[in-house]
C-alpha atoms as a PDB file:
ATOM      1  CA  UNK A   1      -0.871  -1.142 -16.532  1.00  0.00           C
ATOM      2  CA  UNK A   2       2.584  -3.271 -17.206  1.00  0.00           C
ATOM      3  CA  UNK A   3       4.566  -1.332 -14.477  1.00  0.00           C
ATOM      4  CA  UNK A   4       4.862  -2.388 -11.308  1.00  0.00           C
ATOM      5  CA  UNK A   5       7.369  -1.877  -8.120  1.00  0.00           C
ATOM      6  CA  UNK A   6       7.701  -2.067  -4.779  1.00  0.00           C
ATOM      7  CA  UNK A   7       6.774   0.381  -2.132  1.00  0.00           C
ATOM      8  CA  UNK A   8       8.554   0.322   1.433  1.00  0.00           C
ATOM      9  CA  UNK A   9       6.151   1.955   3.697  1.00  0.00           C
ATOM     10  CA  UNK A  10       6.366   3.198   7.356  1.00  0.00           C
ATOM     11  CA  UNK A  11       3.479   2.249   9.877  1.00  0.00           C
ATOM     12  CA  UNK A  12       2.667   6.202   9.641  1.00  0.00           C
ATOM     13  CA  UNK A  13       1.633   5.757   6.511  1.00  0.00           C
ATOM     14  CA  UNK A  14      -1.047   3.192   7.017  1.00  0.00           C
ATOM     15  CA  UNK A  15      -5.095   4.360   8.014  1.00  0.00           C
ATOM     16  CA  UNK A  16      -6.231   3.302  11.230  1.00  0.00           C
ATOM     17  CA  UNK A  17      -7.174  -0.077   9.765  1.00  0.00           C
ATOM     18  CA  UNK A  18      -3.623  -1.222   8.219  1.00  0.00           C
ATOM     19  CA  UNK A  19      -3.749  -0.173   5.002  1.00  0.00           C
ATOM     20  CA  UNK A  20      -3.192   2.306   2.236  1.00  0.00           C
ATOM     21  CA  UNK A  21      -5.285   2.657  -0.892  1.00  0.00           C
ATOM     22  CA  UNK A  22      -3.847   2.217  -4.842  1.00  0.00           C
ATOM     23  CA  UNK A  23      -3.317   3.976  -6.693  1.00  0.00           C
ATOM     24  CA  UNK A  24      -1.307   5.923  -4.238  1.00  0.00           C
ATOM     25  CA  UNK A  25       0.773   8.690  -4.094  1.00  0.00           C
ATOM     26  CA  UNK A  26       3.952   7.030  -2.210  1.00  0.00           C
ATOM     27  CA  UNK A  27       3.955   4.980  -5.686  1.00  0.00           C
ATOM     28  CA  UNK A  28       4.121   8.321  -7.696  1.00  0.00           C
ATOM     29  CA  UNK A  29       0.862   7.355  -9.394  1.00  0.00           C
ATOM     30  CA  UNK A  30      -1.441  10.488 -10.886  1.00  0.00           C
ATOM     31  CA  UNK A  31      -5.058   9.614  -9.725  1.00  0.00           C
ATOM     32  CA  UNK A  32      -6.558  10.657 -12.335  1.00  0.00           C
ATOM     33  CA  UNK A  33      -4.729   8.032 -14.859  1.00  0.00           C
ATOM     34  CA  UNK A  34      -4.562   5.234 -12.808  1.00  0.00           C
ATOM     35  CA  UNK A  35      -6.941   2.048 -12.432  1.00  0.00           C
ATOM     36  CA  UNK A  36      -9.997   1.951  -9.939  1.00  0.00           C
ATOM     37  CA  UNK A  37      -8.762   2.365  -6.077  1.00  0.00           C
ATOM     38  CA  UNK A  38      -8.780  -0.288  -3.898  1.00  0.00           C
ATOM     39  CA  UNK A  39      -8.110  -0.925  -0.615  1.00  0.00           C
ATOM     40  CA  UNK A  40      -5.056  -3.043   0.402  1.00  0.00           C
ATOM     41  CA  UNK A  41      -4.485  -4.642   3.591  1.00  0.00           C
ATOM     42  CA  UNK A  42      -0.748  -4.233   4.829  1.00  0.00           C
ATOM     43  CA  UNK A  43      -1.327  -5.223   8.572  1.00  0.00           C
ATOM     44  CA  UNK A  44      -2.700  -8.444   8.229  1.00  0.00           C
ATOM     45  CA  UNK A  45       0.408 -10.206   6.712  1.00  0.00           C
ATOM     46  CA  UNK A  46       3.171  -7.168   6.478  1.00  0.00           C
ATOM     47  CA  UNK A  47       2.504  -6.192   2.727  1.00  0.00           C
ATOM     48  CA  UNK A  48      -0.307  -6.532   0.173  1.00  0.00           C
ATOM     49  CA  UNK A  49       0.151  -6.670  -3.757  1.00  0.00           C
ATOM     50  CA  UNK A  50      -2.358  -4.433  -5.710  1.00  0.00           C
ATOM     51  CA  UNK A  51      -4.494  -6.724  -8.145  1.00  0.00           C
ATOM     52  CA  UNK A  52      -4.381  -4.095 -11.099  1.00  0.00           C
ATOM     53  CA  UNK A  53      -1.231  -2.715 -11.439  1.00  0.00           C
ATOM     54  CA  UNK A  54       0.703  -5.068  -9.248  1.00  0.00           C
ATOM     55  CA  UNK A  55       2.361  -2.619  -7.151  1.00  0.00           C
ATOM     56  CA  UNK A  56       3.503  -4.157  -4.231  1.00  0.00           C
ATOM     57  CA  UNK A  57       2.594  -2.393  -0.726  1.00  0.00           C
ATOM     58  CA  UNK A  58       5.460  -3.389   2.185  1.00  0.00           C
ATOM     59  CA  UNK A  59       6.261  -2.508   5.509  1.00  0.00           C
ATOM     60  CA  UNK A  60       9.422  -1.275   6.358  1.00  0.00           C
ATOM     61  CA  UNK A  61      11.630  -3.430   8.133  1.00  0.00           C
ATOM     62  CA  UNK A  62      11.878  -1.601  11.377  1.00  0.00           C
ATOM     63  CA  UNK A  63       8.240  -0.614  11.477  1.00  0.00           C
ATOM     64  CA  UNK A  64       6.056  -1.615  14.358  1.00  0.00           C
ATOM     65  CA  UNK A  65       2.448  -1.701  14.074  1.00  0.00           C
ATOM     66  CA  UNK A  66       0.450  -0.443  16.916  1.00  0.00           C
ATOM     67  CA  UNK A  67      -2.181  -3.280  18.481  1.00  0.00           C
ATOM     68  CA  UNK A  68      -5.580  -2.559  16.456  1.00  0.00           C
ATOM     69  CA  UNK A  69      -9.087  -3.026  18.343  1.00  0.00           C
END
C-alpha cells in the first residue's frame, strides 16, 4: 500500500485499552483488501502510525482520555 493519511479520532473511538485496530473503518479501508490487522496504541503517546500502510492514528485535539487501570 502507497496511500497513507491521517485519521483524527475521538477518545470514543478507542477500545478499553487505547487503541484502534488497522485496517480500520474510520480510514475508509475495505477489510477484506487491506494488509494484516494490527493493533495500534493511541493512548500511550496521543497517536500511533500503522507500520503497513502508514496511516496515521491521532487523537483529536479536545479529546480527553479517561484514567486506564
Amino acid at each position: 500500500m502507497s496511500t497513507s493519511s491521517t485519521i483524527e479520532l475521538a477518545a470514543a473511538d478507542l477500545n478499553h485499552q487505547g487503541g484502534i485496530f488497522c485496517p480500520s473503518p474510520k480510514a475508509d479501508m475495505k477489510l477484506w483488501n487491506s494488509h494484516p490487522k494490527v493493533y495500534l496504541d493511541v493512548a500511550k503517546t496521543g497517536e500511533a502510525r500503522c507500520p503497513y500502510c502508514g496511516t496515521v492514528y491521532r487523537l483529536g485535539a479536545n479529546e480527553q482520555l479517561a484514567h486506564r487501570h
